[in-house]
N, C-alpha and C. Protein backbone atom coordinates (compact mmCIF):
# COMPACT_ATOMS: atom_id res chain seq x y z
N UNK A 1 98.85 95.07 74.30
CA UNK A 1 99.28 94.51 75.55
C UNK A 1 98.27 93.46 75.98
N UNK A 2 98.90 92.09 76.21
CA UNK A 2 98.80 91.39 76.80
C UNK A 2 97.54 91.63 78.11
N UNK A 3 96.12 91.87 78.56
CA UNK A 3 95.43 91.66 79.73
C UNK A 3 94.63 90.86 80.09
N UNK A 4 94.57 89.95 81.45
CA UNK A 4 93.32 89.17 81.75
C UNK A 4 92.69 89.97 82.92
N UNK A 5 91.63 90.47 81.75
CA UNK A 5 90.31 90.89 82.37
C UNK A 5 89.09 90.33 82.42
N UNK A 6 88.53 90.08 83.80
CA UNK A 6 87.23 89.33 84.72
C UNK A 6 87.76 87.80 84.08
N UNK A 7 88.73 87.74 84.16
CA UNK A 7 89.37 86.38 83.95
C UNK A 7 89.38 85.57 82.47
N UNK A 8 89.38 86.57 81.49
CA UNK A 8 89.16 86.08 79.57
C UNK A 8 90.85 87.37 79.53
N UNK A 9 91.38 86.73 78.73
CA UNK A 9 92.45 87.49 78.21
C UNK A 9 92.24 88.27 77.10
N UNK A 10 92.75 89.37 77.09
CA UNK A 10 92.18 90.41 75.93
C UNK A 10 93.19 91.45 75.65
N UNK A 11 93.84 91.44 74.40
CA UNK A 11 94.94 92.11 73.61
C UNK A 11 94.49 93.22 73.33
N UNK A 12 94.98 94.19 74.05
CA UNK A 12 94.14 96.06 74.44
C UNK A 12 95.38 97.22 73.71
N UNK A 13 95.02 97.62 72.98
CA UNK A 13 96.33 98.35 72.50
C UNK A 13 95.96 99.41 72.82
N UNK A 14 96.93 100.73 72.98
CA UNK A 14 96.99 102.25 73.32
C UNK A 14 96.30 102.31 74.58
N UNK A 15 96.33 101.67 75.54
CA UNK A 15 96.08 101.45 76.88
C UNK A 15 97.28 101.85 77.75
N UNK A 16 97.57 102.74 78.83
CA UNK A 16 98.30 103.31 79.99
C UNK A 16 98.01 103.07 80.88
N UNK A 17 96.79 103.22 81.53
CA UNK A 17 95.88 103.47 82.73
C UNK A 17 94.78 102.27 82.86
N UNK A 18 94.18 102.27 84.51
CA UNK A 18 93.05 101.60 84.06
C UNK A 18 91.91 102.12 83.99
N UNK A 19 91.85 103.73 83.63
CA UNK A 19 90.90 104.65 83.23
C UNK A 19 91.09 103.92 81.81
N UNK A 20 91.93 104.03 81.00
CA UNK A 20 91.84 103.55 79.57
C UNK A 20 91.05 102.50 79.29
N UNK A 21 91.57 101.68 80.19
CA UNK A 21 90.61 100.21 80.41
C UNK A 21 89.32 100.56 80.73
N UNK A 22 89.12 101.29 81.26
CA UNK A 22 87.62 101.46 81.63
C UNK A 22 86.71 102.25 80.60
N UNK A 23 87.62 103.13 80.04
CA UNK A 23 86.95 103.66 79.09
C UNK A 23 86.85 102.97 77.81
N UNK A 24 87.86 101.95 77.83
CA UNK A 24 87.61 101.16 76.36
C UNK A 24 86.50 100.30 76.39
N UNK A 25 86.25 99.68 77.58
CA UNK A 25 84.60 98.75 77.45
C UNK A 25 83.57 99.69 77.68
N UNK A 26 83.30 101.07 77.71
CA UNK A 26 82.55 101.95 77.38
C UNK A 26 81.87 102.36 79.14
N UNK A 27 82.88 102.18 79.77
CA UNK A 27 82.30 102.14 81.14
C UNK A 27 82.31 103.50 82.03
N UNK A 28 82.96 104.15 81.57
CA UNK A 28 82.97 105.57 81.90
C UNK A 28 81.66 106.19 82.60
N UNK A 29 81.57 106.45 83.59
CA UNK A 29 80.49 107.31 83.98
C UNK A 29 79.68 106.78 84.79
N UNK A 30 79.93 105.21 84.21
CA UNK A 30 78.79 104.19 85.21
C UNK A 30 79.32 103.57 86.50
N UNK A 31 78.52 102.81 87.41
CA UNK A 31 78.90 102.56 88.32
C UNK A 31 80.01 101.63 88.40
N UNK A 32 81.07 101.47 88.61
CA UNK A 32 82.18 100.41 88.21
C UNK A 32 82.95 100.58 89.58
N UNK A 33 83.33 99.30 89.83
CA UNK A 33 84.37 98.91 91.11
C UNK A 33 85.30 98.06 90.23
N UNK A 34 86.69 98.70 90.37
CA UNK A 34 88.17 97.96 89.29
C UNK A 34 88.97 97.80 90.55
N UNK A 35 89.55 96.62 90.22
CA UNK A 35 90.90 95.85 90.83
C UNK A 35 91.54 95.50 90.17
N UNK A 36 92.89 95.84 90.22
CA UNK A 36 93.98 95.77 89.88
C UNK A 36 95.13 94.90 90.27
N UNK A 37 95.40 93.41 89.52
CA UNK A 37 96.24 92.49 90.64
C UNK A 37 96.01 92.62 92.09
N UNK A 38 94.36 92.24 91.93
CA UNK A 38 94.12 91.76 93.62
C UNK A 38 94.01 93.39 94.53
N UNK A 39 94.02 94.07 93.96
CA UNK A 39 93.93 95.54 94.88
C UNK A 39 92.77 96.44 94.11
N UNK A 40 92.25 96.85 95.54
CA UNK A 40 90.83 97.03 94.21
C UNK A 40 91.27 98.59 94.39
N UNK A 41 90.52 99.82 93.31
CA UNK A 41 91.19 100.48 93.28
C UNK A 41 89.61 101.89 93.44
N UNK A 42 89.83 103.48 93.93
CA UNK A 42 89.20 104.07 93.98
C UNK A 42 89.04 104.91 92.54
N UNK A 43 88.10 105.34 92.25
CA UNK A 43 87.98 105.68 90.69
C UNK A 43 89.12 106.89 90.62
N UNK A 44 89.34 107.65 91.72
CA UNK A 44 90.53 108.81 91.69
C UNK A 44 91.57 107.98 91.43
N UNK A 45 91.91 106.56 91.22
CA UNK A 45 92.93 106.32 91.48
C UNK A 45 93.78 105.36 89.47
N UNK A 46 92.29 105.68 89.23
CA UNK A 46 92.21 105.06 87.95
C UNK A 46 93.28 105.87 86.71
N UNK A 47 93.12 106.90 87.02
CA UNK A 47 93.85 107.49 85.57
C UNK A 47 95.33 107.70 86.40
N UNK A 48 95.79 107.56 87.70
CA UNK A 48 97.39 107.46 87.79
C UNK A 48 97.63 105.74 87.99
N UNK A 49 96.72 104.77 87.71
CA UNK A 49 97.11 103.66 88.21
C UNK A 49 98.03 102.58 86.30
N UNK A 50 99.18 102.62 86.41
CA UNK A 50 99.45 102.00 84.98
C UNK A 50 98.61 100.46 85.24
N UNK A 51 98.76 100.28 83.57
CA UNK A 51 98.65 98.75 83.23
C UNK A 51 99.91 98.23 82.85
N UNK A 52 99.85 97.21 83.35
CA UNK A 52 101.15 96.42 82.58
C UNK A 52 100.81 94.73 82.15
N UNK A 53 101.60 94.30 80.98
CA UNK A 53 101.17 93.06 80.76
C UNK A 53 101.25 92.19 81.73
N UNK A 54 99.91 91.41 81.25
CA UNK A 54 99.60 89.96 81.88
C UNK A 54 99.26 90.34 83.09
N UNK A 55 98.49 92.00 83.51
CA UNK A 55 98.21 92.34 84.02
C UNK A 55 96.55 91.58 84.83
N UNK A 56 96.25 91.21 85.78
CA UNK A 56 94.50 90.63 85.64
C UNK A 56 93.83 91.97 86.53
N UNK A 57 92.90 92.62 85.64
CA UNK A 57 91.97 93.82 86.16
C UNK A 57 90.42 92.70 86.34
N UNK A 58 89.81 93.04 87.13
CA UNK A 58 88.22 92.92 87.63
C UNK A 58 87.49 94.28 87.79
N UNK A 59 86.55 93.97 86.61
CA UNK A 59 85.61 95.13 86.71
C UNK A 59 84.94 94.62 86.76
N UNK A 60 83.50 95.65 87.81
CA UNK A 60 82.76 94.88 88.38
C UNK A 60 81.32 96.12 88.11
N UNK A 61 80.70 96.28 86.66
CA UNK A 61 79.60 97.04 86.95
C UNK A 61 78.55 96.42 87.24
N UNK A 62 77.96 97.82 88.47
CA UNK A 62 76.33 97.28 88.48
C UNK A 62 75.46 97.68 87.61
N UNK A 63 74.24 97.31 87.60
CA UNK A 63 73.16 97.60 86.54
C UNK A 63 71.83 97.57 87.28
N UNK A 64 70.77 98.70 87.52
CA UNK A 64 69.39 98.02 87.92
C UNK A 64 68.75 97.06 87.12
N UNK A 65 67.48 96.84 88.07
CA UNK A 65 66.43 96.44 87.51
C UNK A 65 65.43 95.70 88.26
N UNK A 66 64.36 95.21 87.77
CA UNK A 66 63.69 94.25 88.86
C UNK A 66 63.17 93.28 88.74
């Protein structure tokens, strides 16, 4: 499927959710804020939220440092 994610398009297969999405760039666990066509979304909200093509997700992890 067809996704533009943080604005680069990227052909994601066996993807449902945007837990899937999140877990496919290895983001699981870390701090991450996802939006979903302009609606940003709560991490409870990730594994009932579908993807659909030509879908645009924004993930947004933070990272420390100094």
């Amino acid at each position: 499927m067809l996704l533009r994610i943080n604005g680069v398009e990227h052909e994601l297969h066996d993807v449902r959710t945007i837990l899937d999405v999140i877990e496919f760039f290895d983001l699981l666990g870390k701090p991450v804020v996802a939006e979903a066509d302009g609606k940003v979304l709560t991490a409870e909200q990730w594994a009932d939220t579908p993807v659909t093509a030509n879908m645009s997700i924004e993930l947004v992890h933070f990272v420390g440092g100094g």
